[in-house]
Protein backbone atom coordinates (compact mmCIF):
# COMPACT_ATOMS: atom_id res chain seq x y z
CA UNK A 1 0.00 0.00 0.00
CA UNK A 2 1.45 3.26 -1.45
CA UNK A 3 1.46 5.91 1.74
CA UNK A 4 1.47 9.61 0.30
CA UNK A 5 3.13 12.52 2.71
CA UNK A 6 3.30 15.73 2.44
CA UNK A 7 4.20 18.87 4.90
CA UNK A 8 1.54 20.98 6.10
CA UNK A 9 1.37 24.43 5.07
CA UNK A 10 2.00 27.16 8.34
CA UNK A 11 -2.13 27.73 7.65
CA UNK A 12 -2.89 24.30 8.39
CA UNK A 13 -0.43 23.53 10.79
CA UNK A 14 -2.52 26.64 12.96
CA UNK A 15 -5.65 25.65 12.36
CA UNK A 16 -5.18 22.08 13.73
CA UNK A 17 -3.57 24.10 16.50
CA UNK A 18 -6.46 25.81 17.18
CA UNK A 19 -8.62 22.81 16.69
CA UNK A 20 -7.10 20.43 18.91
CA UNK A 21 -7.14 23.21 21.87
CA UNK A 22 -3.68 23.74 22.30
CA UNK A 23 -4.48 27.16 21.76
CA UNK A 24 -7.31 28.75 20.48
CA UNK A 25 -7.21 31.93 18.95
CA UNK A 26 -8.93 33.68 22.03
CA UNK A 27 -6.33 32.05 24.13
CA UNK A 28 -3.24 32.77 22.18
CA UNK A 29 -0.86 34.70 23.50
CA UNK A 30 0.39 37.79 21.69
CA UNK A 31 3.99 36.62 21.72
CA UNK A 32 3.13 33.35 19.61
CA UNK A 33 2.70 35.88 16.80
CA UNK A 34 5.73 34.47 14.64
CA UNK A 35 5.52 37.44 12.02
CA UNK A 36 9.19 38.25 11.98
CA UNK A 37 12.33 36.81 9.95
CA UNK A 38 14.39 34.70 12.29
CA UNK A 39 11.30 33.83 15.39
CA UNK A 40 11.63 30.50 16.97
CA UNK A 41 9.18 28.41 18.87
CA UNK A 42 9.87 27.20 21.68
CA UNK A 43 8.07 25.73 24.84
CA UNK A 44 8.69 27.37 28.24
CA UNK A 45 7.44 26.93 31.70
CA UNK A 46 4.25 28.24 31.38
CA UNK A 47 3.48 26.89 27.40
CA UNK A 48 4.87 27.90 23.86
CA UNK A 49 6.65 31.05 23.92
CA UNK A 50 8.43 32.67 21.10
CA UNK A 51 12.22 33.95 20.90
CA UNK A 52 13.31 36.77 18.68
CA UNK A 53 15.80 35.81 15.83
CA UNK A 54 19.22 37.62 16.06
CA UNK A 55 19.25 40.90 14.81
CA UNK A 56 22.44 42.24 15.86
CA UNK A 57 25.73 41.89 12.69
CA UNK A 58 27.29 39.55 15.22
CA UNK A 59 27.35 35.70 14.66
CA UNK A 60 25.71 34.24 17.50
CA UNK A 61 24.71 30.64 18.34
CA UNK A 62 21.33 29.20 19.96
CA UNK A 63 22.15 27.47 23.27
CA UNK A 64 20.74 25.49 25.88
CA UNK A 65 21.71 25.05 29.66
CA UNK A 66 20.27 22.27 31.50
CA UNK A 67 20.29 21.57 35.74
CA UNK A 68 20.96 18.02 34.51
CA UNK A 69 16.80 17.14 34.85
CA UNK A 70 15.48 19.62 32.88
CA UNK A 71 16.66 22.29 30.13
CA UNK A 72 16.42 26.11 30.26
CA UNK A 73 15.47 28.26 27.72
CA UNK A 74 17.17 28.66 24.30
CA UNK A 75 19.12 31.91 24.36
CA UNK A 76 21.34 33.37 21.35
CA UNK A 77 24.78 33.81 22.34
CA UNK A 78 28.50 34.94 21.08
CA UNK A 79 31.32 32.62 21.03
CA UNK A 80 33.33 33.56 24.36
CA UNK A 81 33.25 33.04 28.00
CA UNK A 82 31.04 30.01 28.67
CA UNK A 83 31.84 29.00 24.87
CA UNK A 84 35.17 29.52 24.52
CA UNK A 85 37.12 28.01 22.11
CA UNK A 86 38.98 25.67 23.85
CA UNK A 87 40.36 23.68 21.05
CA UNK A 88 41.93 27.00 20.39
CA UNK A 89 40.81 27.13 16.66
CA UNK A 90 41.48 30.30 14.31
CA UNK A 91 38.39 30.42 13.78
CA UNK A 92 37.00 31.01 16.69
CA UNK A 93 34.91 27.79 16.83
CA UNK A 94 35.88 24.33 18.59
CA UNK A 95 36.01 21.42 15.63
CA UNK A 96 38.41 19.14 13.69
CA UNK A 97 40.71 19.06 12.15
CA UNK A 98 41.11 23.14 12.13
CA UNK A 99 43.86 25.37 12.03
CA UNK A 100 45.30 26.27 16.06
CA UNK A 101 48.69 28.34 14.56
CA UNK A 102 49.24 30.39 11.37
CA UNK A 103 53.07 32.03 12.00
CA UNK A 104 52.40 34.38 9.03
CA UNK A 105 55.55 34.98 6.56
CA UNK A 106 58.60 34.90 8.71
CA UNK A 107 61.17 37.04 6.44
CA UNK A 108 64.78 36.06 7.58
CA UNK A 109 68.74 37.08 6.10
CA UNK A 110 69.98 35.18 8.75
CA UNK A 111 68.75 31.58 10.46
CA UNK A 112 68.11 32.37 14.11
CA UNK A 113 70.19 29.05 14.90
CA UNK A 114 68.41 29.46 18.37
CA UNK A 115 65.11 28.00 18.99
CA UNK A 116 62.24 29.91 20.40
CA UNK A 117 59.07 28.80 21.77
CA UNK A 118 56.11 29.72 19.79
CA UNK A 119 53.14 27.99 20.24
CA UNK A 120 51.86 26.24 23.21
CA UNK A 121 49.22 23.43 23.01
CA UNK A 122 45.71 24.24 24.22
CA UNK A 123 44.10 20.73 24.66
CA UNK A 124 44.81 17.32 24.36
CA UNK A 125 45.52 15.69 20.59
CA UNK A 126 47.00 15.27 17.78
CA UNK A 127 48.90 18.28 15.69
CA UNK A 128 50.10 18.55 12.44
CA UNK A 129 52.65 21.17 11.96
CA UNK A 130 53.74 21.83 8.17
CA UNK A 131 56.08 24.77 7.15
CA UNK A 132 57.69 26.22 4.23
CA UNK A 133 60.61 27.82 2.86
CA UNK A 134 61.19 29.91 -0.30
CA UNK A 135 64.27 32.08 -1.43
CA UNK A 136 63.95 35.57 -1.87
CA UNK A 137 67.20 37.15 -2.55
CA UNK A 138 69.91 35.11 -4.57
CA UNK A 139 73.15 34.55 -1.68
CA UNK A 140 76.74 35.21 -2.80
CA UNK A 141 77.32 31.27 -2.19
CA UNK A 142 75.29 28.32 -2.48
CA UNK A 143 73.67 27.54 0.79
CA UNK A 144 70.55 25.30 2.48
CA UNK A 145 68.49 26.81 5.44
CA UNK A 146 66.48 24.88 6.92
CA UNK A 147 63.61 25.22 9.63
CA UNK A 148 63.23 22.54 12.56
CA UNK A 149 60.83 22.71 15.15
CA UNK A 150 60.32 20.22 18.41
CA UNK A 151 57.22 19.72 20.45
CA UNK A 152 58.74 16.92 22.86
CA UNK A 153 56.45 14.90 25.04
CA UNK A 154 58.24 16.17 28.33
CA UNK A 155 58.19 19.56 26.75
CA UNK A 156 62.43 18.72 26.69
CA UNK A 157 63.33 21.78 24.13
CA UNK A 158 67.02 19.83 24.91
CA UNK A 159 65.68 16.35 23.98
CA UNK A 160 67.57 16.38 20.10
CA UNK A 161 63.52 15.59 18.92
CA UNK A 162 64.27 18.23 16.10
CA UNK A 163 62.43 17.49 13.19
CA UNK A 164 62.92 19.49 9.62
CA UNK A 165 59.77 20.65 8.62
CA UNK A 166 61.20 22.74 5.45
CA UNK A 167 64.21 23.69 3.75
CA UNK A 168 65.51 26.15 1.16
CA UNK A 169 68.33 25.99 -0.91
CA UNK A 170 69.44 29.88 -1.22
CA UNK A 171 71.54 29.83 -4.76
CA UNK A 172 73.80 31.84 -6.69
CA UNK A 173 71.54 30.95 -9.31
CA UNK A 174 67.73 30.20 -9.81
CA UNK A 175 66.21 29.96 -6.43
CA UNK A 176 64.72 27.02 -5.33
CA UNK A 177 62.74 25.07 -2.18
CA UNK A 178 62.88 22.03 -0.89
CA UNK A 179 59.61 20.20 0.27
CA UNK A 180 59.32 18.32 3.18
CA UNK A 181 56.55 15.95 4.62
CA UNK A 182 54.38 17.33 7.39
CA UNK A 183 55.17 16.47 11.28
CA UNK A 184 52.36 14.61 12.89
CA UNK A 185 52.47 13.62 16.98
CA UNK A 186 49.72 13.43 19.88
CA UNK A 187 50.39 15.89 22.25
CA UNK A 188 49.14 16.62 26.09
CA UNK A 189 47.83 19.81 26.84
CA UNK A 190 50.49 22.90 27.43
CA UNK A 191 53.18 21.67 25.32
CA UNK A 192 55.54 24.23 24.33
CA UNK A 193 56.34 23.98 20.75
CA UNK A 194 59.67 25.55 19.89
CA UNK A 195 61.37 26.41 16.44
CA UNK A 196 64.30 27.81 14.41
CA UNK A 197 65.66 28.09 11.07
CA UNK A 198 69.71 26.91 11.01
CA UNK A 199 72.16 26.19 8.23
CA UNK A 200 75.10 23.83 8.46
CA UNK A 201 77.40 25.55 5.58
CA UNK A 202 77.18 29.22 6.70
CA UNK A 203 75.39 32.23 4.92
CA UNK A 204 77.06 34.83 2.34
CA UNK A 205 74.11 37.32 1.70
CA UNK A 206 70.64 36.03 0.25
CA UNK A 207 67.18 36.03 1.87
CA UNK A 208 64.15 34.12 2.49
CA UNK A 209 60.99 33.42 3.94
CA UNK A 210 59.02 30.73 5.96
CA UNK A 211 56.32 30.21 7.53
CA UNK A 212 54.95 27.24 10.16
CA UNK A 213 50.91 26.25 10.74
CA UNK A 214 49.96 23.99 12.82
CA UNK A 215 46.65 22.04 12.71
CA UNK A 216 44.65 19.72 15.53
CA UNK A 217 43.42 16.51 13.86
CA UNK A 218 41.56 15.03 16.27
C-alpha cells in the first residue's frame, strides 16, 4: 500500500492548533505571533513562547543550559566566556581538524640558529605542523636553510627531537625550495612547541621566507 506525505502548510499547521485546543485563537498569547524573519518556537514553563531571531551583525549561536533534569530556555549567544574556544581554533569555533597556529611569513637574512618557543598546546591531541621555505634574494654562495621545530612529550626543548619541517636551498643561481613531509604527533595539553631556522654551511648574503601552521586533527 502506497502511503502519500506531504508537509503541512503554516495555515494548516494553525488551524489544527487551534482545533485540537492547544491554543485557540482567544487564548493565544500575543507573543506566539511568529511574524518576523528569524522567530523561533519554543516551549517554556508556562506553554509555547516565542524567541526573537538575532538581529544584531554579530554571529551568534542558539544554546541550551540544562540543571541536569530539565533544560532552560534557548538563548542566542557569542562565542566567548562560557563558549570559549577551547580547542583554540582560528576560527573562533571548537572542531576538527582546524587550524590552532598560522606564523604568518617569517622574512629572515639570517637563520636564528636558536630556537624559540612559539606555540603552546591548548588541549589534548594530535597536531600537524607543516612549514615552508622559499628564497627571496639570490646569496653570494650556495647555501641550504632549513627550519626545525620540536614539540617533545616532556616539553624537553634539549631532547635532540628536532624534526625538519622545510628547507631552502638559497643559490647563486635560480632559487629554489625544498619540500618536506608534514610532522604529525599526539600531544598533552600545554606543550611548548619551539622552532628555528639553522644552516650547516654558513650564509654569504641572500634572503628568504618561511612560515609554520599547525593544525589539531583530532
Amino acid at each position: 500500500m502506497a502511503i502519500w506525505q506531504r508537509a503541512l502548510t503554516i495555515e494548516e499547521a494553525k488551524s489544527w492548533i487551534e482545533q485540537d485546543g492547544i491554543y485557540a485563537a482567544a487564548a493565544r498569547p500575543a507573543a506566539l505571533s511568529l511574524t518576523t524573519l528569524g522567530d523561533t518556537l519554543y516551549r517554556g514553563s508556562t506553554g509555547a513562547q516565542r524567541l526573537p531571531g538575532n538581529t544584531t551583525t554579530i554571529t551568534k549561536v542558539l544554546t541550551q543550559t540544562g540543571d541536569g533534569t530539565n533544560s532552560a530556555a534557548p538563548v542566542w549567544q557569542t562565542m566567548g566566556g562560557s563558549l570559549s574556544n577551547t580547542l583554540g581554533c582560528l576560527d573562533g569555533y571548537d572542531h576538527r581538524p582546524c587550524v590552532v597556529y598560522d606564523s604568518g611569513t617569517i622574512s629572515e637574512t639570517a637563520p636564528t640558529e636558536s630556537y624559540a618557543a612559539f606555540y603552546t598546546t591548548t588541549a589534548a591531541g594530535q597536531y600537524r605542523i607543516c612549514g615552508g621555505m622559499n628564497p627571496t634574494t639570490l646569496g653570494g654562495t650556495s647555501y641550504v636553510v632549513g627550519e626545525y621545530i620540536i614539540a617533545p612529550a616532556l616539553g624537553n626543548p634539549n631532547s635532540l627531537d628536532a624534526f625538519p619541517i622545510a628547507e631552502s636551498n638559497i643559490t647563486t643561481g635560480a632559487n629554489s625550495g625544498l619540500l618536506f613531509p608534514c610532522w604529525m604527533r599526539n600531544m598533552a595539553s600545554g606543550v611548548n612547541i619551539v622552532a628555528e631556522s639553522h644552516t650547516v654551511s654558513g650564509t654569504a648574503g641572500g634572503a628568504w621566507n618561511r612560515f609554520i601552521v599547525i593544525e589539531r586533527m583530532k
